[in-house]
Protein backbone atom coordinates (compact mmCIF):
# COMPACT_ATOMS: atom_id res chain seq x y z
CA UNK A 1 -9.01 7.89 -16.00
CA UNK A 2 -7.77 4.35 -16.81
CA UNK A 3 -7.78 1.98 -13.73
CA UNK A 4 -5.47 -1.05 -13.98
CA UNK A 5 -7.31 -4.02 -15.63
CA UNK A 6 -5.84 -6.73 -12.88
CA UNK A 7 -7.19 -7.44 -9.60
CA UNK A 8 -3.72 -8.02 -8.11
CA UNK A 9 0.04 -5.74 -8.03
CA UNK A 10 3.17 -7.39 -7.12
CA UNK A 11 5.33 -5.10 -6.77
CA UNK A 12 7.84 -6.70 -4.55
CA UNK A 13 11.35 -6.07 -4.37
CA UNK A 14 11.72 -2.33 -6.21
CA UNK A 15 13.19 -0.48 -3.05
CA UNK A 16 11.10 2.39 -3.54
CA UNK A 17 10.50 3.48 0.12
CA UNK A 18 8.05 5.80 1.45
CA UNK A 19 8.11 8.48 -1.76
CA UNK A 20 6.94 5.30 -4.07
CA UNK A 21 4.33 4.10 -1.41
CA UNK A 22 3.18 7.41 -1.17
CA UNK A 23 2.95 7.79 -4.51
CA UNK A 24 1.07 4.45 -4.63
CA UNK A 25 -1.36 5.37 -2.26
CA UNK A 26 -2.36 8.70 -3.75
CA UNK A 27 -2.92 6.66 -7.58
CA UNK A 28 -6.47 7.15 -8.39
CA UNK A 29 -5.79 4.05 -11.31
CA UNK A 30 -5.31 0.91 -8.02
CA UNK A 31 -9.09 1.85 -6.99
CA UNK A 32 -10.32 -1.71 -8.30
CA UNK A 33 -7.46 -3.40 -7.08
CA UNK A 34 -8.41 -6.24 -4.78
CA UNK A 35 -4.32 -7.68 -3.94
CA UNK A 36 -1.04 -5.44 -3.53
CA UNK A 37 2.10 -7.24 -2.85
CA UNK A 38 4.61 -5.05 -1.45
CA UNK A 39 7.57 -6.44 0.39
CA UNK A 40 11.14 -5.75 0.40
CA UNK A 41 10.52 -1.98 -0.42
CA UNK A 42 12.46 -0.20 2.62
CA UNK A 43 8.34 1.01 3.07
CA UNK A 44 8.81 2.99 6.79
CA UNK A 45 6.24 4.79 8.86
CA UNK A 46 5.17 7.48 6.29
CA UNK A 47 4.60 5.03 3.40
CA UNK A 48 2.26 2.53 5.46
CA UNK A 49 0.58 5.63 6.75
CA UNK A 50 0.13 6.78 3.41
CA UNK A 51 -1.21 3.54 2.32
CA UNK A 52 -3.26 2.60 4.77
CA UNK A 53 -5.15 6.46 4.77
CA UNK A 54 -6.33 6.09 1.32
CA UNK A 55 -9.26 5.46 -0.02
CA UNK A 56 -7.73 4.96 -3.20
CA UNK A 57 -6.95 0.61 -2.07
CA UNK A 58 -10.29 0.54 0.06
CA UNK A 59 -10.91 -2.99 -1.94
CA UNK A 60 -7.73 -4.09 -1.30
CA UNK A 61 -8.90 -7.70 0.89
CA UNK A 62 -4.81 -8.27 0.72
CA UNK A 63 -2.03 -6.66 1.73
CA UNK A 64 1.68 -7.76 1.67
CA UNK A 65 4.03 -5.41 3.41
CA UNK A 66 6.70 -7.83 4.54
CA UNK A 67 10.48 -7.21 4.56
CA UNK A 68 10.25 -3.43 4.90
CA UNK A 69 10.96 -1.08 7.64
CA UNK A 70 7.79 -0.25 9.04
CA UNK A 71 7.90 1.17 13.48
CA UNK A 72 4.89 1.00 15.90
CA UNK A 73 3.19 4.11 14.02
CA UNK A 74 2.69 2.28 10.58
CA UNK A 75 1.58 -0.93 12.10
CA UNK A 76 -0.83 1.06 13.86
CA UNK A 77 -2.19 3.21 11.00
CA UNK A 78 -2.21 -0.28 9.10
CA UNK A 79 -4.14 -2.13 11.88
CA UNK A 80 -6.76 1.02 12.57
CA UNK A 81 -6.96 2.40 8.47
CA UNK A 82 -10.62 2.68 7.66
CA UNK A 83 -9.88 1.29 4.19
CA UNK A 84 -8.41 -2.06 4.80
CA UNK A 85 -10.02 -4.55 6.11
């Protein structure tokens, strides 16, 4: 499995909502990844969830999630994932 060779993702501005972050999250080539920018997505509840329950970014030591559309529930699953920290 390749992994990708750079420590940091910007993926900002692609308005790929919760299928793409869910998609993202479940990508066994972002395990090395220390930095994942993505703002401006339309990211809601089901996309941060997604993100923040997989292992798959636990060396992620920054997370961007700014300018999407993320309720109570994502923040939360954001703020309590055992994977980012």
């Amino acid at each position: 499995m390749n992994t990708v060779n750079s420590s940091m993702y910007d993926l900002s501005n692609f308005n790929f909502g919760d299928k793409g972050a869910v998609d993202l999250a479940k990508s066994g080539h972002l395990t090395k990844l220390r930095r994942l920018s993505l703002p401006n997505n339309n990211i809601g509840d089901e996309g941060a969830v997604a993100i923040a329950n997989s292992g798959n970014l636990k060396n992620l030591t920054e997370l961007e999630l700014y300018g999407n559309v993320i309720g109570d529930e994502g923040v939360k699953a954001v703020a309590n994932s055992p994977y980012l920290g």
